[in-house]
N, C-alpha and C. Protein backbone atom coordinates (compact mmCIF):
# COMPACT_ATOMS: atom_id res chain seq x y z
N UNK A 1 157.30 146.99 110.51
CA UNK A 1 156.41 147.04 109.38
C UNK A 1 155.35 148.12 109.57
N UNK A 2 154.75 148.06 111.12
CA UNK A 2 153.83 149.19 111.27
C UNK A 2 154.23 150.43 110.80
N UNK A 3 155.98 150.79 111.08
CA UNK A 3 156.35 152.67 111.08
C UNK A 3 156.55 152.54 109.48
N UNK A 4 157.30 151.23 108.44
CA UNK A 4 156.84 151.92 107.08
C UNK A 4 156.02 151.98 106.61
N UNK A 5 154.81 151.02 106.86
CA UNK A 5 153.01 151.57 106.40
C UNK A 5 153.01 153.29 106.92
N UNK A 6 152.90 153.11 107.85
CA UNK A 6 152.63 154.86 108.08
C UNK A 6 153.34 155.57 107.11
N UNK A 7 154.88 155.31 107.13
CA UNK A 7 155.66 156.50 106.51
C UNK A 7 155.27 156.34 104.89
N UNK A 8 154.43 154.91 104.43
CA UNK A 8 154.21 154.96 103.23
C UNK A 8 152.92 156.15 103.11
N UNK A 9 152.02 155.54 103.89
CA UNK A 9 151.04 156.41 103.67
C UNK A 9 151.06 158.30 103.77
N UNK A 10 151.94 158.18 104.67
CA UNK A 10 151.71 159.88 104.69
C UNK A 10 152.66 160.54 103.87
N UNK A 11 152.98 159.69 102.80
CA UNK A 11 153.76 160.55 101.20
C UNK A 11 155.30 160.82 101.88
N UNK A 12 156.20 160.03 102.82
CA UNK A 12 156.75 160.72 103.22
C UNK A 12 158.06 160.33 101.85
N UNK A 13 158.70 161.43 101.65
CA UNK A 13 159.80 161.45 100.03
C UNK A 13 160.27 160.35 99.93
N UNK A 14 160.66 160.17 98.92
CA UNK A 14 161.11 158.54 98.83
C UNK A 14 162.70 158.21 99.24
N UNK A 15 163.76 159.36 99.35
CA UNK A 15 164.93 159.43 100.01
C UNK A 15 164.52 159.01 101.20
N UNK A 16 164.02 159.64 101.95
CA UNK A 16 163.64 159.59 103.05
C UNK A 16 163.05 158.73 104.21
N UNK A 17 162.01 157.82 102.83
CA UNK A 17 161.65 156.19 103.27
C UNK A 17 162.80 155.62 103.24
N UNK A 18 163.91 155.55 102.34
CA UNK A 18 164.62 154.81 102.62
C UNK A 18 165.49 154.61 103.49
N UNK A 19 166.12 155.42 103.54
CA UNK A 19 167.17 155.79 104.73
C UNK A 19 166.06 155.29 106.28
N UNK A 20 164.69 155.49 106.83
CA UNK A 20 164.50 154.97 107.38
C UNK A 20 164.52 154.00 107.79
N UNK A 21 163.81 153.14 106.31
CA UNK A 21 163.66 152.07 106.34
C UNK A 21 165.38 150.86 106.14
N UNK A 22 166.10 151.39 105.81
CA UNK A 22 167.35 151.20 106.18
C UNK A 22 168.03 151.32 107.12
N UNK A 23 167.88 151.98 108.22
CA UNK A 23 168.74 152.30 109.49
C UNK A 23 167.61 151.56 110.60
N UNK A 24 166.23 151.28 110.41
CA UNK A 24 165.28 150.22 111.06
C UNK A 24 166.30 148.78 110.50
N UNK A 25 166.16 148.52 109.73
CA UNK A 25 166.40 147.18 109.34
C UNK A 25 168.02 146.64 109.66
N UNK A 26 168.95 147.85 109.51
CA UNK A 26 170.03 147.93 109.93
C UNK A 26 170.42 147.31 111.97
N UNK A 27 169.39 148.56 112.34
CA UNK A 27 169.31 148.32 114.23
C UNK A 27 168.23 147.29 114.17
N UNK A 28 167.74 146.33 113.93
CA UNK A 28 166.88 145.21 113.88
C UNK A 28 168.33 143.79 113.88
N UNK A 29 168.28 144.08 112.88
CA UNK A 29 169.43 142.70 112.13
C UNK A 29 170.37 143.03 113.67
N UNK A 30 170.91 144.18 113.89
CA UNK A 30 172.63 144.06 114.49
C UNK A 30 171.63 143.95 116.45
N UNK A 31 170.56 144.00 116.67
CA UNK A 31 170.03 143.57 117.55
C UNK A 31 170.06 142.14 117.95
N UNK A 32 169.22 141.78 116.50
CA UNK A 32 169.71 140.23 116.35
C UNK A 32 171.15 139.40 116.44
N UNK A 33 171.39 140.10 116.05
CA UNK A 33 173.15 139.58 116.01
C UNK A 33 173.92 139.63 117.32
N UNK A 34 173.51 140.59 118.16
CA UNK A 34 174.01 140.78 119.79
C UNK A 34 173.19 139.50 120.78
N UNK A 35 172.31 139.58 120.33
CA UNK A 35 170.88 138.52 121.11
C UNK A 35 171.83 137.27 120.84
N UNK A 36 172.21 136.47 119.97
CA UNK A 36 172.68 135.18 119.08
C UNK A 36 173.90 135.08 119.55
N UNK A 37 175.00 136.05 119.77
CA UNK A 37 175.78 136.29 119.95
C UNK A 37 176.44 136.12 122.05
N UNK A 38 175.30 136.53 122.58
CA UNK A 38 175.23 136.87 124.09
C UNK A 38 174.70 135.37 124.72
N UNK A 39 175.27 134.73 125.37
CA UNK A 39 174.68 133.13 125.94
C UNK A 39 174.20 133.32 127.45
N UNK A 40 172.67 133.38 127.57
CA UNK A 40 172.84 133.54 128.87
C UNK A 40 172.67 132.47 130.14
N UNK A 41 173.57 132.24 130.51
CA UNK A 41 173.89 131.03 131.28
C UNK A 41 173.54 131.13 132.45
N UNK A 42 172.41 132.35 132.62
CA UNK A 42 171.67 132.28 134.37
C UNK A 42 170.48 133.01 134.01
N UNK A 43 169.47 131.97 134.80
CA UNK A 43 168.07 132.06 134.63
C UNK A 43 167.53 133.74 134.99
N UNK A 44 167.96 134.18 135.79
CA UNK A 44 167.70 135.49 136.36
C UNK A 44 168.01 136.44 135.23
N UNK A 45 169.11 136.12 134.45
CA UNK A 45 169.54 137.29 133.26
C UNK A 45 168.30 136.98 132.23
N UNK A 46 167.93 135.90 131.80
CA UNK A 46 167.13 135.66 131.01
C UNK A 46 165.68 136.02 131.49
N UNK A 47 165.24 136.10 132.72
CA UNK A 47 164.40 136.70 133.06
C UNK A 47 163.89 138.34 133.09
N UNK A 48 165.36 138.66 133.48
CA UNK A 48 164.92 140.21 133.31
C UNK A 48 165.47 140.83 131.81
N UNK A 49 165.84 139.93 130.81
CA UNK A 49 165.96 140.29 129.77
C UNK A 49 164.34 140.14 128.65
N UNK A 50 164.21 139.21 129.32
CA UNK A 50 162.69 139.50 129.13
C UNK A 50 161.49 140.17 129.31
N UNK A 51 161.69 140.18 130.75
CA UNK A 51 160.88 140.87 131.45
C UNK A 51 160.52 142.52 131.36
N UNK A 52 161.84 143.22 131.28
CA UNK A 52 162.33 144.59 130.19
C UNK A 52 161.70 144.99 129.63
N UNK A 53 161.64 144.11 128.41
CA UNK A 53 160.36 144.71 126.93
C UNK A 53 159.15 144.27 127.68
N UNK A 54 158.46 143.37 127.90
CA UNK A 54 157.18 142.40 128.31
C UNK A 54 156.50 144.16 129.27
N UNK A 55 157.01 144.98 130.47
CA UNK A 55 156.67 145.75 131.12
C UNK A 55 156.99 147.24 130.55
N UNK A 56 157.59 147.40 129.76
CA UNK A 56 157.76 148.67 128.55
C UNK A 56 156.34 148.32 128.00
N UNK A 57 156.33 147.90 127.29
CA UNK A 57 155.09 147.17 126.07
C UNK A 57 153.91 147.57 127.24
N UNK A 58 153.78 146.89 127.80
CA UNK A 58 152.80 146.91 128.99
C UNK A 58 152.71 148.28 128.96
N UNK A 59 153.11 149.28 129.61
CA UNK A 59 153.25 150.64 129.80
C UNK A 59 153.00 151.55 128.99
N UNK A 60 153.40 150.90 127.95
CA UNK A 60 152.98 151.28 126.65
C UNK A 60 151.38 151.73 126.41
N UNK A 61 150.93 150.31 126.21
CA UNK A 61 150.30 149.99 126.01
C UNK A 61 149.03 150.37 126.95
N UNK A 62 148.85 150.24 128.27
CA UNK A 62 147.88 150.63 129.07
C UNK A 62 148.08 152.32 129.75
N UNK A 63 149.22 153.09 129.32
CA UNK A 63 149.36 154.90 129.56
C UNK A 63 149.08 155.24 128.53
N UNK A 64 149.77 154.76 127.99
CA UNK A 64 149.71 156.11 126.10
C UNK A 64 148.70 155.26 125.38
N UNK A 65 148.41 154.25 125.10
CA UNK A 65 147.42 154.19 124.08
C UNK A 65 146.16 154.33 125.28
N UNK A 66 145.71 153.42 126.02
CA UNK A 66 144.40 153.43 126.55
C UNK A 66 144.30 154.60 127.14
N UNK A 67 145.01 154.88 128.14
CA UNK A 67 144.45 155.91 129.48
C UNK A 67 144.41 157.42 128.02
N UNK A 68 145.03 157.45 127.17
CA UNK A 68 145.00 159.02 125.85
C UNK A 68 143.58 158.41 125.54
N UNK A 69 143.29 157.04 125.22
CA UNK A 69 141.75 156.57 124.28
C UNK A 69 140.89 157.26 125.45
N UNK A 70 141.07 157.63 126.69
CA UNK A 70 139.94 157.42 127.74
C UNK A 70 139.46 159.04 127.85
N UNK A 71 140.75 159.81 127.48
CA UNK A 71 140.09 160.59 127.32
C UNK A 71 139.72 161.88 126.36
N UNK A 72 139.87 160.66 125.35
CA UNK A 72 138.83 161.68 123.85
C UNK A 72 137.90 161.05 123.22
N UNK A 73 137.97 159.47 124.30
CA UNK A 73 136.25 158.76 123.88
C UNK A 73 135.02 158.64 124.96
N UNK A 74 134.17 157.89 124.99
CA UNK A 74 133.50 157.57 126.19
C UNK A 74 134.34 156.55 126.56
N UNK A 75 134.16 155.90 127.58
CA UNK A 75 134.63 154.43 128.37
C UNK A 75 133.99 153.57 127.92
N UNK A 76 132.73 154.07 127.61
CA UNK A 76 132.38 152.14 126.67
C UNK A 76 132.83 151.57 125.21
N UNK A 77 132.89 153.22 124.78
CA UNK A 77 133.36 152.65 123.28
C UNK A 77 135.47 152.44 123.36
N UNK A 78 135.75 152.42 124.57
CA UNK A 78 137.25 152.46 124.54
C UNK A 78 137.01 150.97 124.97
């Protein structure tokens, strides 16, 4: 929902939203469908199938957004 707000806002053509917003919703659903589909019958698979995104996100989240905020703000207002 976050990348079509953006792509709404920045005028992007309306062909163009769609097909995004179609090939997102497309690899979303058939994600889902592999997840539903896959039984995982050992605690360790389910762990690091989790664990995967949980430390991406993380990485994410504390390199590219904070440590970029740190340095084009002060440190208190980050």
């Amino acid at each position: 929902m976050a990348i079509m707000t953006v792509l709404s806002v920045a005028k992007v053509p309306q062909l163009s939203f769609l097909l995004i917003v179609a090939f997102l919703s497309l690899s979303l659903g058939g994600s889902l469908l592999i997840g539903e589909s896959v039984q995982a019958s050992s605690l360790k698979l389910q762990a690091l199938s989790t664990g995967g995104p949980i430390g991406t996100l993380s990485l994410v989240i504390f390199h590219k957004v904070i440590g970029q905020a740190v340095t084009h703000f002060r440190l208190l207002h980050v």
